[in-house]
Protein backbone atom coordinates (compact mmCIF):
# COMPACT_ATOMS: atom_id res chain seq x y z
CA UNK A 1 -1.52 -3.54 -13.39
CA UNK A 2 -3.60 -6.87 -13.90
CA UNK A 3 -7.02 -6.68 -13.02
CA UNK A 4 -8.20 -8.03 -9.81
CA UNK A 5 -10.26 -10.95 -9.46
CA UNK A 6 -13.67 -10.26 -9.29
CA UNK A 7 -14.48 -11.53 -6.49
CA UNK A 8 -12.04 -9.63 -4.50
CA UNK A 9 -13.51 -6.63 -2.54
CA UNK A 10 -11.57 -3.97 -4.07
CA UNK A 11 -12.79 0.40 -3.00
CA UNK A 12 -12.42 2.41 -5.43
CA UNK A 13 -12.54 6.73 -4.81
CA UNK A 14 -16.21 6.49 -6.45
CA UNK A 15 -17.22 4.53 -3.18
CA UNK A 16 -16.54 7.15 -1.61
CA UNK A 17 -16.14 10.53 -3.78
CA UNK A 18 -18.48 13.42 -3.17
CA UNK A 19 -19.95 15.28 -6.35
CA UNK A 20 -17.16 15.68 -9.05
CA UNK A 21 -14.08 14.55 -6.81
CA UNK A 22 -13.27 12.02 -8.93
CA UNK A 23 -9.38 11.80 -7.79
CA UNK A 24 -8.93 13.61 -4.72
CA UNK A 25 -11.43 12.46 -1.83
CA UNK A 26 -10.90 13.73 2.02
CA UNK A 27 -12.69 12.50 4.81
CA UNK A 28 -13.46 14.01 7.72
CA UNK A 29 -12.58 10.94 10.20
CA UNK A 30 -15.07 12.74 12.98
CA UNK A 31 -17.85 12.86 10.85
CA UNK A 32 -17.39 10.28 8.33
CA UNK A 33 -14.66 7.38 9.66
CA UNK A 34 -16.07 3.88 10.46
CA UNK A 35 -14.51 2.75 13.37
CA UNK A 36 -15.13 -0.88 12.41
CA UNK A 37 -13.68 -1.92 9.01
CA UNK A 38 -13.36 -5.58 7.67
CA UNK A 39 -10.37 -6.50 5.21
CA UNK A 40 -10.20 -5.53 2.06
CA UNK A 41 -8.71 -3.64 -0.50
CA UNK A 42 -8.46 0.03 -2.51
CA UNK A 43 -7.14 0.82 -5.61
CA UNK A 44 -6.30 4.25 -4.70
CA UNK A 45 -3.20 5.83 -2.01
CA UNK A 46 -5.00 6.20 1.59
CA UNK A 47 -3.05 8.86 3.97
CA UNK A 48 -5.05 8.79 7.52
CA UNK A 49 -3.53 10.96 9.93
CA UNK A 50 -4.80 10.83 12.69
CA UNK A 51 -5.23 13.66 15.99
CA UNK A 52 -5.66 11.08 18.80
CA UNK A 53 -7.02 7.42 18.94
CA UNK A 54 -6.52 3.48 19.50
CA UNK A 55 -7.09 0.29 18.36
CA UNK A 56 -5.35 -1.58 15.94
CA UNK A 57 -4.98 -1.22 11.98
CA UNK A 58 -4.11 -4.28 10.54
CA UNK A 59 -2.26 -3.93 7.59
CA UNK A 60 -1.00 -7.32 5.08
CA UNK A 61 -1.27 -9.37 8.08
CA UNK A 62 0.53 -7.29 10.53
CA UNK A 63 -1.11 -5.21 13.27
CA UNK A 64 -0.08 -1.86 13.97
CA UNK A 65 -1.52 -0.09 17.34
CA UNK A 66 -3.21 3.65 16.64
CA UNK A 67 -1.72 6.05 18.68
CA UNK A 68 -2.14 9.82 18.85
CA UNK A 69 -0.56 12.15 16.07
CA UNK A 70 -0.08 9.53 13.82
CA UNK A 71 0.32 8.81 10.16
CA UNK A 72 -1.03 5.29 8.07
CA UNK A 73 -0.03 5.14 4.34
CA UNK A 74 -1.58 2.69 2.24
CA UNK A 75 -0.70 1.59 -1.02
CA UNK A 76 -3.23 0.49 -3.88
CA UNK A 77 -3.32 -3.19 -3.92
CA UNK A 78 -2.34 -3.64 0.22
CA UNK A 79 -5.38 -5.31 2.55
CA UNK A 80 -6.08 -3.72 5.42
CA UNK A 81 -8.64 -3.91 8.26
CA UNK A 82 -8.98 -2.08 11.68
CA UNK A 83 -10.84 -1.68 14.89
CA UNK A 84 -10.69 1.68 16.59
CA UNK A 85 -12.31 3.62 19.52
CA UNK A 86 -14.79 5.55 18.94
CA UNK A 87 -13.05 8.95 19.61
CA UNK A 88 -10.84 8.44 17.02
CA UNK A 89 -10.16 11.84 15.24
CA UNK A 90 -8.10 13.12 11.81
CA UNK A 91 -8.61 12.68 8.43
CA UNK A 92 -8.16 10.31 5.61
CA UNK A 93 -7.23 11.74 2.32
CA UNK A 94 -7.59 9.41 -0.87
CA UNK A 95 -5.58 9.76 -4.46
CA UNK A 96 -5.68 8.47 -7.29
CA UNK A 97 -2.44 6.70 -8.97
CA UNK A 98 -3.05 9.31 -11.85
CA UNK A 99 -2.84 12.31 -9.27
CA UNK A 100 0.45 10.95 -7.69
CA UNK A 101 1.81 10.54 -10.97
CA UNK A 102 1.64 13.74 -11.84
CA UNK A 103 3.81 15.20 -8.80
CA UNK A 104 7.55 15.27 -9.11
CA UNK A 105 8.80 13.26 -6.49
CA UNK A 106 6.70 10.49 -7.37
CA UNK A 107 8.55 7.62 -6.82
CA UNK A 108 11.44 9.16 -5.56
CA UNK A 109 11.41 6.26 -3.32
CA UNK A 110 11.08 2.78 -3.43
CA UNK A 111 7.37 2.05 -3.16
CA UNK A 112 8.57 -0.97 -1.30
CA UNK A 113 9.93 0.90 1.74
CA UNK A 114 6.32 1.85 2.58
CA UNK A 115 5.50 -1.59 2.79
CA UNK A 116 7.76 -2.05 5.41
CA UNK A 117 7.31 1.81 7.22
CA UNK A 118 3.16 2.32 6.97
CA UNK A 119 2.58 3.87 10.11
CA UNK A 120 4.78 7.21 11.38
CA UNK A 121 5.00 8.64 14.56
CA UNK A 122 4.80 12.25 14.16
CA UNK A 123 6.46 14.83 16.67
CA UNK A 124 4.10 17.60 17.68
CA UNK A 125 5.82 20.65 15.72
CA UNK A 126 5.41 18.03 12.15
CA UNK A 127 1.91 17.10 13.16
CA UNK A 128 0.35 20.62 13.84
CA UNK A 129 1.73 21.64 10.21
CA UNK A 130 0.50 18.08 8.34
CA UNK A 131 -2.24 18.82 10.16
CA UNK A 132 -3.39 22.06 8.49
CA UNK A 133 -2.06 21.42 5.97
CA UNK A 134 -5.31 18.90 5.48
CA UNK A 135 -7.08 21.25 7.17
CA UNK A 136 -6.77 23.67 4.42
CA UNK A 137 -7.43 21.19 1.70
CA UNK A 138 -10.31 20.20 3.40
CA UNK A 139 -11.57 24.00 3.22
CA UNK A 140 -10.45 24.10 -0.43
CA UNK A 141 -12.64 20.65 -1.47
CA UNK A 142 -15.86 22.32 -0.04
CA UNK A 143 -15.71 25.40 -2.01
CA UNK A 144 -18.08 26.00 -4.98
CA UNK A 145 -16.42 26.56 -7.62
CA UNK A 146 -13.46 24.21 -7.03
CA UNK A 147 -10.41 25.49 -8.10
CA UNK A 148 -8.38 22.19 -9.28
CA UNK A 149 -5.40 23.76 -9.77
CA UNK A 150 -5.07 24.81 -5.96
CA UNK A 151 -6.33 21.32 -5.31
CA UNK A 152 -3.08 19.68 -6.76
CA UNK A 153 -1.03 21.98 -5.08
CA UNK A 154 -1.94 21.17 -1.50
CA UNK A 155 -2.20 17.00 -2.88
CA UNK A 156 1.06 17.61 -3.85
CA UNK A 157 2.40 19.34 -0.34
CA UNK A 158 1.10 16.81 1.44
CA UNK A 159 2.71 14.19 -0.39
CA UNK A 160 6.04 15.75 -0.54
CA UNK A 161 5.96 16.36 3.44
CA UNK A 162 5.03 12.88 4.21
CA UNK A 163 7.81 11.53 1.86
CA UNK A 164 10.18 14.18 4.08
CA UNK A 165 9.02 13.01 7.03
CA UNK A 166 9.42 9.24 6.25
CA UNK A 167 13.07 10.33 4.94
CA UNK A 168 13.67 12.21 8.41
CA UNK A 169 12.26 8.92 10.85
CA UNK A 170 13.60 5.63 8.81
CA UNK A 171 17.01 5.17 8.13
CA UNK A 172 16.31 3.45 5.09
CA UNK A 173 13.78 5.53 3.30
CA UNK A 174 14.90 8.64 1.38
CA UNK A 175 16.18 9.30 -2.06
CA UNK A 176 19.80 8.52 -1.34
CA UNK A 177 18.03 4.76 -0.94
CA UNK A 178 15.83 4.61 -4.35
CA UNK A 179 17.00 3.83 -7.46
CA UNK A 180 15.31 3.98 -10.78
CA UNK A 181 16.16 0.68 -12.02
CA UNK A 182 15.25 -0.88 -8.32
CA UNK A 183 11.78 1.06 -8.75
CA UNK A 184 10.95 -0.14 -12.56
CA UNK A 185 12.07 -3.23 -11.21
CA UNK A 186 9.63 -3.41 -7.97
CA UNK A 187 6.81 -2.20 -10.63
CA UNK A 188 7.47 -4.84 -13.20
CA UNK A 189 7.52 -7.50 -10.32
CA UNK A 190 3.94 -6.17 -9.35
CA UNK A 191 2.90 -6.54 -12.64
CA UNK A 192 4.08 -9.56 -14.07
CA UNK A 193 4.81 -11.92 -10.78
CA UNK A 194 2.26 -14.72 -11.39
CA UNK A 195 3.43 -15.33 -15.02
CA UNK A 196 6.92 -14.33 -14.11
CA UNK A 197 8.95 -15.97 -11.46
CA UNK A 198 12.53 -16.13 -13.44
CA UNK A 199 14.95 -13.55 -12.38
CA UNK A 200 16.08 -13.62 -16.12
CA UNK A 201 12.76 -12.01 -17.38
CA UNK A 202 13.01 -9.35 -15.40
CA UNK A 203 16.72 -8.26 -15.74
CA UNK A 204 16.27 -8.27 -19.82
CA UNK A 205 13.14 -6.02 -19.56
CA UNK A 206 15.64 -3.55 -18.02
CA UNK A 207 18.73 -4.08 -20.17
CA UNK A 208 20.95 -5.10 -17.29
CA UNK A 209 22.13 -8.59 -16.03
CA UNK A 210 20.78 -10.79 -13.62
CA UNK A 211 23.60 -10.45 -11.44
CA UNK A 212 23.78 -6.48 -11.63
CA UNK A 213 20.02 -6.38 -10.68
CA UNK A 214 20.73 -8.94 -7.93
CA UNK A 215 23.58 -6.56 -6.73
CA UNK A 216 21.31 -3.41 -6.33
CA UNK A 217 19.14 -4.82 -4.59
CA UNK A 218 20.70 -6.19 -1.95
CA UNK A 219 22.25 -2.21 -1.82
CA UNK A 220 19.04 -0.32 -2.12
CA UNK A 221 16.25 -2.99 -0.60
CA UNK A 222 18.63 -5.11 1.93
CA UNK A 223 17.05 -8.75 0.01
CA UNK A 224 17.99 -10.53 -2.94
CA UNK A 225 15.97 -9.87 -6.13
CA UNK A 226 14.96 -13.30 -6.35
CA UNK A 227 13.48 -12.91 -2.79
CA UNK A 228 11.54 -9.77 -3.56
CA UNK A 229 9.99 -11.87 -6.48
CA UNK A 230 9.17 -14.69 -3.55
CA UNK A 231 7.52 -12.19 -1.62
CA UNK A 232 5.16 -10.55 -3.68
CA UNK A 233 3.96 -14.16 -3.70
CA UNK A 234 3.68 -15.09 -0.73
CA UNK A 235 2.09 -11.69 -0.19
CA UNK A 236 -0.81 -12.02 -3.04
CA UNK A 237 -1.10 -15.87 -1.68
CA UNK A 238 -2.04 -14.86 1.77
CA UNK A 239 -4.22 -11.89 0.62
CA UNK A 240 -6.25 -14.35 -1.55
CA UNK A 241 -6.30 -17.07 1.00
CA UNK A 242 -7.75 -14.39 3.48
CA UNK A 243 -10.50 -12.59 1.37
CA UNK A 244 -11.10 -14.52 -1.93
CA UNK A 245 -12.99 -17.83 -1.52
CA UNK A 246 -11.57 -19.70 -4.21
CA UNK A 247 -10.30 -23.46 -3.93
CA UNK A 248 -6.81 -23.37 -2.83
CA UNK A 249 -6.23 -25.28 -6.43
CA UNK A 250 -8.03 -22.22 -8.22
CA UNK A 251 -5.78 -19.91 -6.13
CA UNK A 252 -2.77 -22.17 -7.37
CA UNK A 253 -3.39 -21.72 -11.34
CA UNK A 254 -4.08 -18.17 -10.78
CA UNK A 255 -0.86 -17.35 -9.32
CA UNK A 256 0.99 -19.46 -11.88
CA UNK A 257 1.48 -22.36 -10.16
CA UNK A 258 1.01 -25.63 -12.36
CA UNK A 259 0.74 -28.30 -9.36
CA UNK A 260 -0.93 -27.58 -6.18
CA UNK A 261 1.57 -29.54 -4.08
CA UNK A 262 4.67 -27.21 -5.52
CA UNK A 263 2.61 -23.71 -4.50
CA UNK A 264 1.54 -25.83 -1.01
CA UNK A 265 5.25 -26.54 -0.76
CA UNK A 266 6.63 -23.36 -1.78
CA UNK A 267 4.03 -21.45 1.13
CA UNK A 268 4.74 -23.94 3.92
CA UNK A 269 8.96 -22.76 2.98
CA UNK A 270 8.38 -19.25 2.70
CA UNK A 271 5.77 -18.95 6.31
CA UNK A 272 6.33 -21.95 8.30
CA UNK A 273 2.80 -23.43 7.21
CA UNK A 274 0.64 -24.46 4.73
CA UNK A 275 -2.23 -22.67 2.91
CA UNK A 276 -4.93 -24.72 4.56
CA UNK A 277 -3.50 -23.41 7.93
CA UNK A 278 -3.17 -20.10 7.14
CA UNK A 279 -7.32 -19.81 5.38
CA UNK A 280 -8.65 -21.89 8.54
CA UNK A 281 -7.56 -19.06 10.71
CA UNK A 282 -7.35 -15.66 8.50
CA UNK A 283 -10.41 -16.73 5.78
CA UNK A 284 -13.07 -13.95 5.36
CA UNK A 285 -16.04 -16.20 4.23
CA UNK A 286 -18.82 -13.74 2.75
């Protein structure tokens, strides 16, 4: 992944780790959740499930309300902000990339279908188990010695039973809808999408045609190729107009675009407006 601008307000897990818990962090939401959060980003996973509360978690621009025996997945990279009562209860468990890679059904979905499902609705039968299931690796993390080993075992549980659940509430999440060239292919877009905007680039980094990368997916992601390139865009576009305070020109160049007017132009097609409207009423200042 590119780095981040530095003046982006990016968490990492040592903001928050405890001792030597360098890639697995859990948090206590009772004890140690701030019920007040402004934008900004992680470079880790976040899981908060949450026992009961309200409010609203705001999430790349869309607002989700918190409701009881819920779950919030965020992905490194996505902003989020929220506001929530003060009663708010669960836990938030934090992993590194490195500690998800390691677990075999790592990306056994399209990352990108999290984007579009962040928040589950659990039933009370799948709640009480997620639930102690943390519990337990919560009891694990405060033990002295740690034992790592058992560590990545309930990480890895956890992850597995949130990918089941997400499987067993969306329709289109599960791992009759991912597909390894549609995954390389979202990662590649993350990586290279402000040099890259040509469909071309992308289908010869994976050996295949344009047209054959166009065709899966519109099967696996329900949008053209060209449109998932489009949207990482317009994502990154409104997550810099909203927290960095850069020039709009500066945030122009930086996303590849040579002329001002074209990235103005190509913001006010994709959202309805331009980027001046969208920083007077989303922009951060510090």
């Amino acid at each position: 992944m590119p780095a981040e601008p530095s003046d982006f307000p990016v968490l990492g897990l040592e903001n928050f780790q405890f001792d030597n818990k360098t890639d697995v962090c859990l948090l206590n939401h009772v004890v140690d959740g701030q019920h007040q959060i402004t934008a900004h980003k992680h470079d880790f996973y976040l899981f908060f499930l949450i026992e009961k509360g309200r409010g609203i978690h705001r999430i790349d621009f869309v607002d989700y309300q918190v409701g009881d025996r819920e779950l919030h997945i965020l992905l490194p990279g996505q902003v989020h902000e929220w506001t929530l009562d003060q009663d708010t209860t669960g836990y938030q468990l934090m992993l590194s990339e490195r500690v998800l890679q390691t677990f075999n059904d790592y990306l056994s979905y399209a990352q990108i279908l999290h984007f579009k499902h962040p928040v589950m609705r659990l039933n009370e039968d799948n709640f009480l188990q997620m639930n102690l299931d943390f519990k337990a690796l919560d009891q694990e993390l405060d033990k002295d010695p740690l034992c790592w080993e058992i560590i990545w075992l309930r990480c890895r549980l956890i992850s597995r039973s949130l990918t089941r659940e997400a499987g067993l509430i969306f329709d289109d999440v599960g791992s009759e809808h991912s597909n390894p060239i549609v995954v390389r292919f979202v990662q590649l877009v993350d990586e290279y999408y402000k040099t890259e905007k040509v469909l071309a680039f992308y289908a010869a980094q994976l050996n295949i045609t344009a047209n054959y990368l166009n065709m899966l997916c519109k099967k696996y992601l329900q949008l053209s190729a060209n449109t998932l390139i489009q949207n990482r865009l317009i994502l990154e576009s409104k997550r810099m107009l909203q927290i960095s305070d850069k020039s709009i020109k500066e945030i122009a160049y930086e996303l590849g675009f040579t002329e001002v007017a074209y990235f103005s132009n190509f913001f006010k097609n994709k959202t309805g407006g331009t980027p001046r409207d969208f920083r007077s009423i989303y922009h951060l200042p510090k």
